[in-house]
C-alpha atoms as a PDB file:
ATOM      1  CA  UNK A   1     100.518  82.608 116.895  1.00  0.00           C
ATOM      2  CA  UNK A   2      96.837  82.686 117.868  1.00  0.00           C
ATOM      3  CA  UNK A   3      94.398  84.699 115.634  1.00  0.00           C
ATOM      4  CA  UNK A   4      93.286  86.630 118.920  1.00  0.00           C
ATOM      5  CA  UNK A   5      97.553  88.041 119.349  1.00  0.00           C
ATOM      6  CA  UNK A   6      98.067  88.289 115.360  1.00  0.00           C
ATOM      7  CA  UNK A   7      94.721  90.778 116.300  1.00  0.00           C
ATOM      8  CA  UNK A   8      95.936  92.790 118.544  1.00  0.00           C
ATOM      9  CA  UNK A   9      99.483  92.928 116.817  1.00  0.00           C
ATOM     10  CA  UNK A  10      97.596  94.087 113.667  1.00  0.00           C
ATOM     11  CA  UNK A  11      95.531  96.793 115.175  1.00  0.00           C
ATOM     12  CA  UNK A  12      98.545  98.663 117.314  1.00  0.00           C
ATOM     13  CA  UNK A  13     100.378  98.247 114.287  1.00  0.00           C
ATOM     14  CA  UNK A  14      97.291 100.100 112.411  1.00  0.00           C
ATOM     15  CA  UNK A  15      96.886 102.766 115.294  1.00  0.00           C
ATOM     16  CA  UNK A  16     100.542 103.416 115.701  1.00  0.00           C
ATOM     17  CA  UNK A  17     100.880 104.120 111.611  1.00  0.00           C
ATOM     18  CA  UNK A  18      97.841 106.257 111.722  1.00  0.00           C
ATOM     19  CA  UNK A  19      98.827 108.125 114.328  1.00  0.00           C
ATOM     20  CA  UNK A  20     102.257 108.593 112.455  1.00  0.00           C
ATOM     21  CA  UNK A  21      99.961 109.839 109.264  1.00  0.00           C
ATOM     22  CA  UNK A  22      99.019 113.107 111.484  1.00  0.00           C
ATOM     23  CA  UNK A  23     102.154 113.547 113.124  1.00  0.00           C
ATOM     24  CA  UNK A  24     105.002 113.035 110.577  1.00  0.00           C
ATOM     25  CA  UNK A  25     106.238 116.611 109.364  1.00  0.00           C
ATOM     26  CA  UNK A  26     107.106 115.229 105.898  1.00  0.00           C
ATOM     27  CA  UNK A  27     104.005 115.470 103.601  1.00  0.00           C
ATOM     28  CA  UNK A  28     105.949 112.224 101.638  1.00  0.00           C
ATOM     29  CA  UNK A  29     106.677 109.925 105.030  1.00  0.00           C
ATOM     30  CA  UNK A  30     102.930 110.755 105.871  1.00  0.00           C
ATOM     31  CA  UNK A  31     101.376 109.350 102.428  1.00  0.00           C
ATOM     32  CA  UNK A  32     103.440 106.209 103.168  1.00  0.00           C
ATOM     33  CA  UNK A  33     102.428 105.410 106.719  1.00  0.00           C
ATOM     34  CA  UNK A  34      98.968 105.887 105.245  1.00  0.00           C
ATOM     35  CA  UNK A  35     100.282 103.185 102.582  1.00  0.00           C
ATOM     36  CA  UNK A  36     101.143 100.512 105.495  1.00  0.00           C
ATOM     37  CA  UNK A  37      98.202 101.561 107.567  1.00  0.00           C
ATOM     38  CA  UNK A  38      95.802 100.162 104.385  1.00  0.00           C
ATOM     39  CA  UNK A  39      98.385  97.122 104.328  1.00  0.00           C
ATOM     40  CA  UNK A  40      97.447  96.488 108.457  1.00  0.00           C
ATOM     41  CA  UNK A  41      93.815  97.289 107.697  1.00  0.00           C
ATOM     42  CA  UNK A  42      94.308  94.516 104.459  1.00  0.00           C
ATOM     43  CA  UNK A  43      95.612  91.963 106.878  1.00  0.00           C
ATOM     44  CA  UNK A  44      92.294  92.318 109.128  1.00  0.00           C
ATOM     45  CA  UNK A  45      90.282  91.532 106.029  1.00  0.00           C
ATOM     46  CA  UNK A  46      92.495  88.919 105.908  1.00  0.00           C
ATOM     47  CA  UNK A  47      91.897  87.363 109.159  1.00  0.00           C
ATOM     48  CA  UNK A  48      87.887  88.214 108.249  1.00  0.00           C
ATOM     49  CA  UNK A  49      88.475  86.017 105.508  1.00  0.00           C
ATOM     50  CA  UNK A  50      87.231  88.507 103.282  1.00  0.00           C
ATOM     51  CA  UNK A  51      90.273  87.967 100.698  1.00  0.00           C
ATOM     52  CA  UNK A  52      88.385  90.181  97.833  1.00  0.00           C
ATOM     53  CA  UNK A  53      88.491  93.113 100.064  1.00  0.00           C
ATOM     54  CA  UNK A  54      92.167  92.807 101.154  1.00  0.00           C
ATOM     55  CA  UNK A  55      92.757  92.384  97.072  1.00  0.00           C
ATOM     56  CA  UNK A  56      90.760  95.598  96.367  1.00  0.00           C
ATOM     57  CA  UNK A  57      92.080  97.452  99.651  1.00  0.00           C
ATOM     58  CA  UNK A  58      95.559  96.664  98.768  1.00  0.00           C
ATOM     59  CA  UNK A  59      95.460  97.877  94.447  1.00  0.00           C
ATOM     60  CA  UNK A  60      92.733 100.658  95.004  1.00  0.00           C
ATOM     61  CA  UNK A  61      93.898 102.180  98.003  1.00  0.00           C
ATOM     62  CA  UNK A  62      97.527 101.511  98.875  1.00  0.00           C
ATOM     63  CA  UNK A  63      98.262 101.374  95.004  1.00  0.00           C
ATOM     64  CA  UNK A  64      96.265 103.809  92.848  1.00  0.00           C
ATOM     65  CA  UNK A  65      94.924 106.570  95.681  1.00  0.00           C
ATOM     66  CA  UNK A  66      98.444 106.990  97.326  1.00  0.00           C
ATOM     67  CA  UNK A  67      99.712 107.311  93.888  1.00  0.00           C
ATOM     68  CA  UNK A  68      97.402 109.818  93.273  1.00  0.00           C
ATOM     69  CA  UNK A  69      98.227 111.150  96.648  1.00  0.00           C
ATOM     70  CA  UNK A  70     102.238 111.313  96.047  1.00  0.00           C
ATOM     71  CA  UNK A  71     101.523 112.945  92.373  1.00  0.00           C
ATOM     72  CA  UNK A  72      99.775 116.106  94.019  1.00  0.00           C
ATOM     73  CA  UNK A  73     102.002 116.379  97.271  1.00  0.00           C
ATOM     74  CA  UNK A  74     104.873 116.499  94.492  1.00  0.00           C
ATOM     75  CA  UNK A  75     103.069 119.112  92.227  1.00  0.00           C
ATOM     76  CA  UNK A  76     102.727 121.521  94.978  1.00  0.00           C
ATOM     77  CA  UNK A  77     105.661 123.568  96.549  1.00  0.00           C
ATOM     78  CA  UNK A  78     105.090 123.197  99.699  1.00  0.00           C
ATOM     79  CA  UNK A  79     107.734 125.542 101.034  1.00  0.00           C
ATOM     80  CA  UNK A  80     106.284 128.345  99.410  1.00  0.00           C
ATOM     81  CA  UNK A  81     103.157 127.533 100.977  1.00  0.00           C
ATOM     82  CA  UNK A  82     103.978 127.290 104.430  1.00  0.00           C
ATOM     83  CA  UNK A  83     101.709 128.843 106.796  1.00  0.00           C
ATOM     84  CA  UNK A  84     102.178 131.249 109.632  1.00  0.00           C
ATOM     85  CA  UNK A  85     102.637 130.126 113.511  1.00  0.00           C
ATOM     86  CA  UNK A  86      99.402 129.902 115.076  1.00  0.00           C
ATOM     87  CA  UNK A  87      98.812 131.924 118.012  1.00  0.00           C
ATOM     88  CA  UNK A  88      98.523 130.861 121.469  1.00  0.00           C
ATOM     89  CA  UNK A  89      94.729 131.363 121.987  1.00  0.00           C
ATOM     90  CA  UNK A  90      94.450 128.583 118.401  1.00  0.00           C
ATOM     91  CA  UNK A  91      96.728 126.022 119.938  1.00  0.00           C
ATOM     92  CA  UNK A  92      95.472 126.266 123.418  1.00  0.00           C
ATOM     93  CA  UNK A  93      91.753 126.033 121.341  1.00  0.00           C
ATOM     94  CA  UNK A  94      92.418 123.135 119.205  1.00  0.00           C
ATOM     95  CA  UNK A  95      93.947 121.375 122.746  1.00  0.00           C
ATOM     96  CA  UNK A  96      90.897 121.808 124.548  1.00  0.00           C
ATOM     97  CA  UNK A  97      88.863 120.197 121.320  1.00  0.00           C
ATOM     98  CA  UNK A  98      91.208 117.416 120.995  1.00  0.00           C
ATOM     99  CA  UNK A  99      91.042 116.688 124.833  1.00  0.00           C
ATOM    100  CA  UNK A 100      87.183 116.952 124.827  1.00  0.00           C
ATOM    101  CA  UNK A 101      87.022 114.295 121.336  1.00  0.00           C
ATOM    102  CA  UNK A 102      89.597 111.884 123.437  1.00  0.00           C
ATOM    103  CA  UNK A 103      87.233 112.222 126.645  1.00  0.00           C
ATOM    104  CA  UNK A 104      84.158 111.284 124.385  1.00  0.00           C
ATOM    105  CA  UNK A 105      85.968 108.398 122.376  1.00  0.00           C
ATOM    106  CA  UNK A 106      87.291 106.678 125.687  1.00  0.00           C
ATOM    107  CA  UNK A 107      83.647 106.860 127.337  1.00  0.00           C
ATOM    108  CA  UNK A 108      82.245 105.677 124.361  1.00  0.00           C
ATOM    109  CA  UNK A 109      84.471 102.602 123.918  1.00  0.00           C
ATOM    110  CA  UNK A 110      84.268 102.080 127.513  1.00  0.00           C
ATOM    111  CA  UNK A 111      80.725 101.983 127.450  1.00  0.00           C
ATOM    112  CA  UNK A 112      80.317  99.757 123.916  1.00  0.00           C
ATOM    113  CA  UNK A 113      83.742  97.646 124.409  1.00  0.00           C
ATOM    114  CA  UNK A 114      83.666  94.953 121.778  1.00  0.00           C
ATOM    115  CA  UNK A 115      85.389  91.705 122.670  1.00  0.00           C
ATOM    116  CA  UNK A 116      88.080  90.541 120.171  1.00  0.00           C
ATOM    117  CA  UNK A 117      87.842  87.660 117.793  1.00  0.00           C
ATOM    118  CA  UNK A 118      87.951  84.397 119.083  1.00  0.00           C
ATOM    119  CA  UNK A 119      87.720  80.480 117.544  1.00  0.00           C
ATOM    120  CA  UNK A 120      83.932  80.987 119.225  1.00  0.00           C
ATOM    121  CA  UNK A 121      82.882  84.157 117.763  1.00  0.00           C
ATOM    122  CA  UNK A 122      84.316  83.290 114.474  1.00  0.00           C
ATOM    123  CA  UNK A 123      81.967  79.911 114.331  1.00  0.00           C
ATOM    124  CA  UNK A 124      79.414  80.910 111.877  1.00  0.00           C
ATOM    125  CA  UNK A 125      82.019  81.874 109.463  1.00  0.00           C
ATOM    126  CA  UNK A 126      82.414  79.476 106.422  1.00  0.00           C
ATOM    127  CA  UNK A 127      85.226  79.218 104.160  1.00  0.00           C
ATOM    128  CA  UNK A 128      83.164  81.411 101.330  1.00  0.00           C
ATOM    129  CA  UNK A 129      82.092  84.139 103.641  1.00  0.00           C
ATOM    130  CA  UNK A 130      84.206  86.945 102.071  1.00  0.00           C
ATOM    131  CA  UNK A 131      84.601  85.459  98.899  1.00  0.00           C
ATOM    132  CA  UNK A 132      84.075  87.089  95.054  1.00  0.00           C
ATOM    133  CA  UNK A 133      80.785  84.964  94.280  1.00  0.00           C
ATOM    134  CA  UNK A 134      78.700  85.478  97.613  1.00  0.00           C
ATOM    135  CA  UNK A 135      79.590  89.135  97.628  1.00  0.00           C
ATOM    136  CA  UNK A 136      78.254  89.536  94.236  1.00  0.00           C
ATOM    137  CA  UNK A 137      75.266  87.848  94.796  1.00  0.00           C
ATOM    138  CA  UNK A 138      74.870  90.074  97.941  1.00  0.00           C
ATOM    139  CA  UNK A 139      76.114  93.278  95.540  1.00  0.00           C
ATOM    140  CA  UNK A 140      73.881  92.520  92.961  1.00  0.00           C
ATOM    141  CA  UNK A 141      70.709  91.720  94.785  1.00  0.00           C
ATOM    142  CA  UNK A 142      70.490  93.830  98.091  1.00  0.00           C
ATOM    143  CA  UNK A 143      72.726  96.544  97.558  1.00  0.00           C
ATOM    144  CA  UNK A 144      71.797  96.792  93.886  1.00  0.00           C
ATOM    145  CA  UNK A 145      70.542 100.750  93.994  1.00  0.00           C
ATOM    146  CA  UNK A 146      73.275 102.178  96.322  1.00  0.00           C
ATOM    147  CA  UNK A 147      75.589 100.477  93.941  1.00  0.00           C
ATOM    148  CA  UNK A 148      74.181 102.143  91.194  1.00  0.00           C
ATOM    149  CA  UNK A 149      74.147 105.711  92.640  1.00  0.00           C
ATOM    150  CA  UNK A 150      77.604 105.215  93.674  1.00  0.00           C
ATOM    151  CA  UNK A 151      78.464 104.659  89.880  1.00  0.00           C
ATOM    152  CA  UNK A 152      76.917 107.753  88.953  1.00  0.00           C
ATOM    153  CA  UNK A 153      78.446 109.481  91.697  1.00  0.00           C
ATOM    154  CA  UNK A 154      81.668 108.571  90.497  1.00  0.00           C
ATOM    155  CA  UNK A 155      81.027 108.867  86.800  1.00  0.00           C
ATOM    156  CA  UNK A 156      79.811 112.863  87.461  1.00  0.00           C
ATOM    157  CA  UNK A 157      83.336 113.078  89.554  1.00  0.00           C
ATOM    158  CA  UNK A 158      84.927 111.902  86.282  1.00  0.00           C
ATOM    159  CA  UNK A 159      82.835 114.523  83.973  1.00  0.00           C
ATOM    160  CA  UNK A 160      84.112 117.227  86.735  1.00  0.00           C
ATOM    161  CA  UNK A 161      87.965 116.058  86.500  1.00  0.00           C
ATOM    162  CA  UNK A 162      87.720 116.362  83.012  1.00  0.00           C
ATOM    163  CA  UNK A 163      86.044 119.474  82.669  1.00  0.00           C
ATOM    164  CA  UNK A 164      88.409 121.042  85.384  1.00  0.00           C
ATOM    165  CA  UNK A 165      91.423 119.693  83.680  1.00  0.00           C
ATOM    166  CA  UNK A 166      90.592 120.703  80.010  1.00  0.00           C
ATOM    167  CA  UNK A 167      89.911 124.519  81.480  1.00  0.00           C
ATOM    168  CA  UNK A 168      92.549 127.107  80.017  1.00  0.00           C
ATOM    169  CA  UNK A 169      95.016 129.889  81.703  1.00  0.00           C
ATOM    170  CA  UNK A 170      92.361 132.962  82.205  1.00  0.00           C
ATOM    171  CA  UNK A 171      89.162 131.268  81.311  1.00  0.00           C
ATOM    172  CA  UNK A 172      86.138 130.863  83.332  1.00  0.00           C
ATOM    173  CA  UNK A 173      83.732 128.347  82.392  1.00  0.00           C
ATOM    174  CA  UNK A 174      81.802 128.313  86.185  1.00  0.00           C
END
């Protein structure tokens, strides 16, 4: 198979499981098409050769969010929770918003329409691009400050878990 069909096979297969993320009823089937929708996305890192990113896609993503994901969708009940049938003037709202984004998406990729990877646009592409080592140089050297603020975005996050997590029944610390 030619890297320009394995492409295309890889991004219906990545449209078709997002698509199936929105419009599968069960909460549970939807956190797994979002599962093999980061494999699909995985495999175009792969064919990037960016192997590092498929790695971290695949255990960050697919592995520890979802599992996050699945925990919470378990914890709730969702059939208590269900909510009450929209009214005709909502749907027919939310139709005329979805038509209008679809309008604006198709004129804008009709307008920017990118041409798919080929042996010649792939040229200047060496066999470390997407490795460990250059990343980290680029990480480390370039990107150095957004790296860091990302850390301490993540580290208050943490601080905010815990703090939310260690709050008692009745108690109001905020």
């Amino acid at each position: 198979m030619e890297i320009t069909n394995i492409w295309y096979f890889l991004s219906a297969l990545t449209l078709l499981s997002a698509l199936m993320v929105v419009f599968a009823k069960n909460p549970i089937h939807s956190v797994l098409y979002l599962v093999f929708t980061f494999f699909c996305i995985s495999g175009h890192y792969v064919l990037l050769n960016a192997q590092f990113l498929m790695a971290v896609n695949i255990i960050v993503y697919a592995g520890a969010i979802m599992v996050l994901f699945l925990f919470v969708i378990m914890m709730l009940d969702l059939r208590k929770n269900m909510p009450e049938s929209k009214s005709s003037m909502v749907k027919l709202a939310g139709s005329v918003v979805a038509g209008t984004l679809l309008v604006i998406l198709v004129a804008a990729f009709h307008k920017n329409s990118m041409p798919a990877p080929t042996a010649e646009n792939t040229a200047n592409f060496t066999s470390q691009t997407g490795m460990v080592e250059n990343l980290g140089k680029v990480l480390y050297s370039e990107y150095l400050l957004p790296f860091e603020l990302v850390s301490i975005l993540f580290f208050v996050a943490m601080v905010g878990a815990v703090l939310l997590g260690k709050r008692e029944a009745g108690e109001r610390n905020f």
